[in-house]
N, C-alpha and C. Protein backbone atom coordinates (compact mmCIF):
# COMPACT_ATOMS: atom_id res chain seq x y z
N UNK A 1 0.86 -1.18 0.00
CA UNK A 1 0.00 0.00 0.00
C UNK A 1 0.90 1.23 0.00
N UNK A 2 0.72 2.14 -1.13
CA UNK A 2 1.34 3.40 -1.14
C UNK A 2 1.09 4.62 0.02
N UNK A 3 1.57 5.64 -0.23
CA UNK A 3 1.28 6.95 1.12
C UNK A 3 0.05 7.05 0.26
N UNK A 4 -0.03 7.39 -0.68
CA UNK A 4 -1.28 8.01 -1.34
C UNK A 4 -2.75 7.05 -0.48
N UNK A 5 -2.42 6.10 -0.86
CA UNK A 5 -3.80 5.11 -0.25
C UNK A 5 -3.74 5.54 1.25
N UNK A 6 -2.36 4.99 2.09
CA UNK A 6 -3.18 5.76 3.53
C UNK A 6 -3.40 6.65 3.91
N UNK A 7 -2.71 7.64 3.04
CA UNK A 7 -3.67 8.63 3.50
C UNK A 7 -5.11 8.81 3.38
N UNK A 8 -5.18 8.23 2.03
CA UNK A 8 -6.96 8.40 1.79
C UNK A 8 -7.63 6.76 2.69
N UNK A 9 -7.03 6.08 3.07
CA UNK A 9 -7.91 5.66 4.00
C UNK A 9 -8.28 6.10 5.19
N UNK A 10 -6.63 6.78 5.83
CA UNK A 10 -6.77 7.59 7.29
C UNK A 10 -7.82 8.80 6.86
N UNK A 11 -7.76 9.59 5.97
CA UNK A 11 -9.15 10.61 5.83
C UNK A 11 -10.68 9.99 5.86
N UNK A 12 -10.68 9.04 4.95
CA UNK A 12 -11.80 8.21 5.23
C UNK A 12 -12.15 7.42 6.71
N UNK A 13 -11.27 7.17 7.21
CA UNK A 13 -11.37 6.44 8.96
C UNK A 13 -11.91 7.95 9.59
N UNK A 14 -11.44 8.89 9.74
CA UNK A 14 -11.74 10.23 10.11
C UNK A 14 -12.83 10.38 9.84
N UNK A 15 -13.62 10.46 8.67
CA UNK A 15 -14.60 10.94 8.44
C UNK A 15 -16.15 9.99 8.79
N UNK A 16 -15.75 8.74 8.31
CA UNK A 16 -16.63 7.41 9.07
C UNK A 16 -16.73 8.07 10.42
N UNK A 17 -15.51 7.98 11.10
CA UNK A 17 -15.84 7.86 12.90
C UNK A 17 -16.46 9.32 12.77
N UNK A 18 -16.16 10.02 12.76
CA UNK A 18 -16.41 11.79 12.95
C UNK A 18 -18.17 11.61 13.11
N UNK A 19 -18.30 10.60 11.51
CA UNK A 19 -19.70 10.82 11.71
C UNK A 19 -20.67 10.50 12.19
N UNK A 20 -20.06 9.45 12.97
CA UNK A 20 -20.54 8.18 13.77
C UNK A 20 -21.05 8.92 14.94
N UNK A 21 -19.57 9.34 15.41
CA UNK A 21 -19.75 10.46 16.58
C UNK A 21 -20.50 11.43 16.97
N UNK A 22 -20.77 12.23 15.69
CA UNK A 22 -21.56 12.94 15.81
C UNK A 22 -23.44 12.62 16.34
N UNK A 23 -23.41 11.33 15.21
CA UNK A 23 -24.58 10.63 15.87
C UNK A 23 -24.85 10.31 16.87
N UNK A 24 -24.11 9.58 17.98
CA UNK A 24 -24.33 9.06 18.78
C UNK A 24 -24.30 10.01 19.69
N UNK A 25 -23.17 11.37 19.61
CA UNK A 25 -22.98 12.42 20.70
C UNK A 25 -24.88 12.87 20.73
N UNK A 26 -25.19 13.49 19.72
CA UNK A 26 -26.82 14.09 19.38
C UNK A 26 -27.17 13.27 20.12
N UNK A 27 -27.67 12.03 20.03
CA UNK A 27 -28.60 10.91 20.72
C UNK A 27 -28.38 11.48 22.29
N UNK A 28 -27.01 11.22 22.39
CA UNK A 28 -26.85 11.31 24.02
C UNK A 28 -26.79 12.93 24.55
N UNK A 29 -26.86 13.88 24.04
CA UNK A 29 -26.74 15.36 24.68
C UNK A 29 -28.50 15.43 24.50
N UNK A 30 -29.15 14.96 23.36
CA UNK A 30 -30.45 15.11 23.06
C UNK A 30 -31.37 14.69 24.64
N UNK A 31 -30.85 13.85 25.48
CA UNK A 31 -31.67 13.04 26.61
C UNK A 31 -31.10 14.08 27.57
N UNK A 32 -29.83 14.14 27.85
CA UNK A 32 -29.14 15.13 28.74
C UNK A 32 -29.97 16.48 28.84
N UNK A 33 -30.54 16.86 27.17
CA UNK A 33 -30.18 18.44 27.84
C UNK A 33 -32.47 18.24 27.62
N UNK A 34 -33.37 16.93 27.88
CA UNK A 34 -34.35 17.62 28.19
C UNK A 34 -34.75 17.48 27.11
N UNK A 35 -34.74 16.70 25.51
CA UNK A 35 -35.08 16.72 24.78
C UNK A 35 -34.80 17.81 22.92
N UNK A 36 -34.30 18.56 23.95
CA UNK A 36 -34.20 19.55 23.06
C UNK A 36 -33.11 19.44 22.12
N UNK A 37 -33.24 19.92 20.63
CA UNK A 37 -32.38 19.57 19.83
C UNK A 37 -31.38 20.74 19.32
N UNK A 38 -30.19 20.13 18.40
CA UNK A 38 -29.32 20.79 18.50
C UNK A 38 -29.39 21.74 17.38
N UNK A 39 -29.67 22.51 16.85
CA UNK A 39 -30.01 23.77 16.01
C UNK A 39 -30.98 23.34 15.29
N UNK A 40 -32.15 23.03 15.99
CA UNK A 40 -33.05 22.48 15.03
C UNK A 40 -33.19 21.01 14.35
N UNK A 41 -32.59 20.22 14.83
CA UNK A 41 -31.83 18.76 14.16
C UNK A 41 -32.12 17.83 14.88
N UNK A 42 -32.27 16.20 14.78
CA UNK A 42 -31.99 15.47 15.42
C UNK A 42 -30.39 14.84 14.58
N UNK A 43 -30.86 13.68 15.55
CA UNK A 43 -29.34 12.70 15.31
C UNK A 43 -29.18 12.32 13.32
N UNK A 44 -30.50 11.78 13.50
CA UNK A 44 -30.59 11.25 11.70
C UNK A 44 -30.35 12.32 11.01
N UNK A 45 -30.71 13.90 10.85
CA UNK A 45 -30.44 14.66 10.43
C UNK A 45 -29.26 15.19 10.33
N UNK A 46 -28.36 15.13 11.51
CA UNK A 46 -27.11 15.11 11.73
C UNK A 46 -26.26 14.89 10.76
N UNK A 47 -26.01 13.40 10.94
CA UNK A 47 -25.72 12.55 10.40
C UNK A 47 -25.76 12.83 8.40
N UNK A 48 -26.87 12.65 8.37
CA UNK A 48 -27.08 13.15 6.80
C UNK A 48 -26.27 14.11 6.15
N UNK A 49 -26.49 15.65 7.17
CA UNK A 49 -25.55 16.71 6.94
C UNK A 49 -23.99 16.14 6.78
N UNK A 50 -23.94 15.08 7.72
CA UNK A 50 -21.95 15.16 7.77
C UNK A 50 -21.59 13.87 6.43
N UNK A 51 -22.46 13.18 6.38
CA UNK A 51 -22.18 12.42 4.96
C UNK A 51 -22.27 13.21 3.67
N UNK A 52 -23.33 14.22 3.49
CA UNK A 52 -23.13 15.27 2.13
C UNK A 52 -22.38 15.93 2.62
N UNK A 53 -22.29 16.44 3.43
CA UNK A 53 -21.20 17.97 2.92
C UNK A 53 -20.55 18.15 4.69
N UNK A 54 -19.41 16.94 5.12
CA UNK A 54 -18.73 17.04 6.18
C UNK A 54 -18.14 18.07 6.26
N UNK A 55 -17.36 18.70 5.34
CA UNK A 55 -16.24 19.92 5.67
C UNK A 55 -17.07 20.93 6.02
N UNK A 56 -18.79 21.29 5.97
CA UNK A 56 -19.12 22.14 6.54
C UNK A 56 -20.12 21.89 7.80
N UNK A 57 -20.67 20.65 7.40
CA UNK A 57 -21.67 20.39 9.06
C UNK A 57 -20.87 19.84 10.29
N UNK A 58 -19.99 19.48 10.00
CA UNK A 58 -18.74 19.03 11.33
C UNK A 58 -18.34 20.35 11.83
N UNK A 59 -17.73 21.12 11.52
CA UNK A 59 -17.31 22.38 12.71
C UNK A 59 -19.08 23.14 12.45
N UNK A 60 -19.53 22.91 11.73
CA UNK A 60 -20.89 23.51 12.38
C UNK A 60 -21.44 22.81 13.49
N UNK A 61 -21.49 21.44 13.77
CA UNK A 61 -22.07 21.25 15.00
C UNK A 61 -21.70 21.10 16.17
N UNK A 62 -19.94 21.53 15.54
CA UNK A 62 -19.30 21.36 17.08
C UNK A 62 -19.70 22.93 17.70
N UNK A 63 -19.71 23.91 16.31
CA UNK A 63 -19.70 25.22 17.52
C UNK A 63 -21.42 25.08 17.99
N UNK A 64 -22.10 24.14 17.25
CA UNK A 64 -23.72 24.12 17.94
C UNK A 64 -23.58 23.82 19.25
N UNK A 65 -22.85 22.21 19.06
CA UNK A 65 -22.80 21.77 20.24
C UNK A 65 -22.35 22.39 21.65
N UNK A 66 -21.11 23.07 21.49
CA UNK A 66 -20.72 23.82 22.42
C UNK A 66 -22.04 25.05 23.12
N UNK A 67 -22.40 25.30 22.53
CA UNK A 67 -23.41 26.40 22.25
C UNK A 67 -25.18 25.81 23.59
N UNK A 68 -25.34 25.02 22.92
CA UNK A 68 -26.40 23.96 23.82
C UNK A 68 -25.43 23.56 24.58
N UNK A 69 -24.64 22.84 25.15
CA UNK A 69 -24.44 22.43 26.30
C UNK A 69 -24.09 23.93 26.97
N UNK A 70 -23.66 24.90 26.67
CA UNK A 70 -23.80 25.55 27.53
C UNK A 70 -25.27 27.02 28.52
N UNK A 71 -25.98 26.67 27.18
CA UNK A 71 -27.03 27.26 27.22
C UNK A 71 -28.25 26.14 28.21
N UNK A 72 -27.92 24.68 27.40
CA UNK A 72 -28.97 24.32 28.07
C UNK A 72 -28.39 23.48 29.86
N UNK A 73 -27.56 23.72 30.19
CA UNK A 73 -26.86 23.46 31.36
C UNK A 73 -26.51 22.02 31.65
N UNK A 74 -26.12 21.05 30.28
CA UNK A 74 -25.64 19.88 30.15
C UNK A 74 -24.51 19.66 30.66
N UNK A 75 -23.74 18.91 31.41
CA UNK A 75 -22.44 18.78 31.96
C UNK A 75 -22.53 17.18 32.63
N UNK A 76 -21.38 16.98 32.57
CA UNK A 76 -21.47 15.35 33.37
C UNK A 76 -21.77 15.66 34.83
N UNK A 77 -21.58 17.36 35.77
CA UNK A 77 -21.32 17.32 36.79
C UNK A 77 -23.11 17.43 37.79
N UNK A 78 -23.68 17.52 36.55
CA UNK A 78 -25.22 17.61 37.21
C UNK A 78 -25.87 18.99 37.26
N UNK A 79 -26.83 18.96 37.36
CA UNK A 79 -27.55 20.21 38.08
C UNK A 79 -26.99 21.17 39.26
N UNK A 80 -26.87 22.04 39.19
CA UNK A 80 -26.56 23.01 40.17
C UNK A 80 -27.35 22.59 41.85
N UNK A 81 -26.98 22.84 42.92
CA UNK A 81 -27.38 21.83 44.12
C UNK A 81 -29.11 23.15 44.03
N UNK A 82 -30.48 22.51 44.39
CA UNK A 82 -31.08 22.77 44.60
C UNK A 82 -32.64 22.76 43.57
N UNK A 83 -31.68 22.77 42.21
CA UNK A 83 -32.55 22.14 41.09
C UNK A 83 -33.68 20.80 41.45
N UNK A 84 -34.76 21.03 40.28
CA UNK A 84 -35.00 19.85 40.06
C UNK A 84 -35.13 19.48 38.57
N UNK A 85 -36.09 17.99 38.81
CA UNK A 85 -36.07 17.98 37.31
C UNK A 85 -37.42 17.26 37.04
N UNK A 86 -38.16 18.11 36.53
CA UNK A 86 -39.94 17.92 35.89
C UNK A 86 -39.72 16.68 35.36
N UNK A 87 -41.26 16.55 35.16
CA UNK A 87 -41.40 14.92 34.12
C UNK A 87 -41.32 15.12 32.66
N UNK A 88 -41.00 16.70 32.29
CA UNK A 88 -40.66 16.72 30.67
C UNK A 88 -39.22 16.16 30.69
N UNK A 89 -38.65 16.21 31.67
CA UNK A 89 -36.91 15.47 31.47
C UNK A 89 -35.98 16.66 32.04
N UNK A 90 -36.48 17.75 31.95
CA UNK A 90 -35.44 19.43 31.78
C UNK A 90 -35.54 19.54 33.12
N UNK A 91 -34.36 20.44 33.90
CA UNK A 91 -33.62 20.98 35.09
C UNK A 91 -34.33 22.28 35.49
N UNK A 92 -34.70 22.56 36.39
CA UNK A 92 -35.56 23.71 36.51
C UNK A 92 -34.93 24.08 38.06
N UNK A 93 -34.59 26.04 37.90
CA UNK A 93 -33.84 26.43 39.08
C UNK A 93 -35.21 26.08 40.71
N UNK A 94 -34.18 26.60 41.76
CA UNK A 94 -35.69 26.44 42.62
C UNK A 94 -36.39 27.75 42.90
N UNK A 95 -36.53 28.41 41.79
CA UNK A 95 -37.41 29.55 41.57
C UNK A 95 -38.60 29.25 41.03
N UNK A 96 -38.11 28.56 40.33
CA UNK A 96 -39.31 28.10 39.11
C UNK A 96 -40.33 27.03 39.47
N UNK A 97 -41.33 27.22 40.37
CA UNK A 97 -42.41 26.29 40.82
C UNK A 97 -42.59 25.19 39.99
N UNK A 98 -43.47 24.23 39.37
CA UNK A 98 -44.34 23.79 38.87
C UNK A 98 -45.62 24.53 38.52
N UNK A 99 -45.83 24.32 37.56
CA UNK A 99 -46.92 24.90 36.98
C UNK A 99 -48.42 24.27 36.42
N UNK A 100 -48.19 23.31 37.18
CA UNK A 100 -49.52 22.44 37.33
C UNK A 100 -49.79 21.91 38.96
N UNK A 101 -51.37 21.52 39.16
CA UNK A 101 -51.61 21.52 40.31
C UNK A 101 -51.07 20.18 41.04
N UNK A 102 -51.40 19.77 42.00
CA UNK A 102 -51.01 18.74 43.06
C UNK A 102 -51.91 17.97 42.37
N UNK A 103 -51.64 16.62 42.51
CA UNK A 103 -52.74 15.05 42.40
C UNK A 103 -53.89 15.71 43.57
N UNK A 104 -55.27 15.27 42.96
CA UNK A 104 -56.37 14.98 43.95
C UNK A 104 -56.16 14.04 44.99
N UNK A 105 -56.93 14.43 46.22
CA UNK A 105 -56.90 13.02 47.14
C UNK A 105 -56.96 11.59 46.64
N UNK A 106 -56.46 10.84 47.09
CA UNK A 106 -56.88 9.26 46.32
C UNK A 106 -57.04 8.45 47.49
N UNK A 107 -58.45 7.45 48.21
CA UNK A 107 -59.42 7.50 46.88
C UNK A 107 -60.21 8.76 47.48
N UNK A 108 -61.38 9.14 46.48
CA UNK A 108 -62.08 10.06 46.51
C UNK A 108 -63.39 9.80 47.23
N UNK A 109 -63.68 10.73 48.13
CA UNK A 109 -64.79 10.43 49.21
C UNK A 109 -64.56 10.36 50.75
């Protein structure tokens, strides 16, 4: 095997994993941050973007990514102490009540 070939396989190994990555990162920041997606996108969409046209949706979703995890307060280290976290999935400060009422008595009567 010549330089010419590994290199174009090492670009191709790069670009496979890159895009792999990208998928699987979406999947997993997508649950982290509450559902919410990353500029409008899911994972499959992702993905799509970095197989047509990698040289531009790869540093586009890294500066997305950076962008949501820091907006939507994703981190391995957790919630800030005092948070909680609703049944939509998302982190809510302890300012922010609930906004629906308490369960009725059970049983009733």
């Amino acid at each position: 095997m010549g330089t010419a070939a590994a290199i174009s396989n090492l670009v191709w190994l790069v670009l496979i994993g890159s895009t792999v990555w990208v998928g699987v990162d979406v999947y997993n920041l997508r649950k982290r941050l509450g559902g919410q997606k990353i500029a409008g996108m899911g994972a499959f969409a992702w993905v799509l973007c970095c197989i047509l046209m990698w040289i531009v949706a790869f540093p586009y979703y890294l500066a997305k990514r950076s962008g949501a995890i820091h907006a939507g307060g994703a981190s391995s280290a957790g919630p800030p102490p005092g948070w909680w976290r609703a049944s939509d999935g998302r982190w809510y400060p302890p300012s922010a009540p609930p906004s629906y009422p308490s369960p009725p008595d059970w049983p009733p009567g």
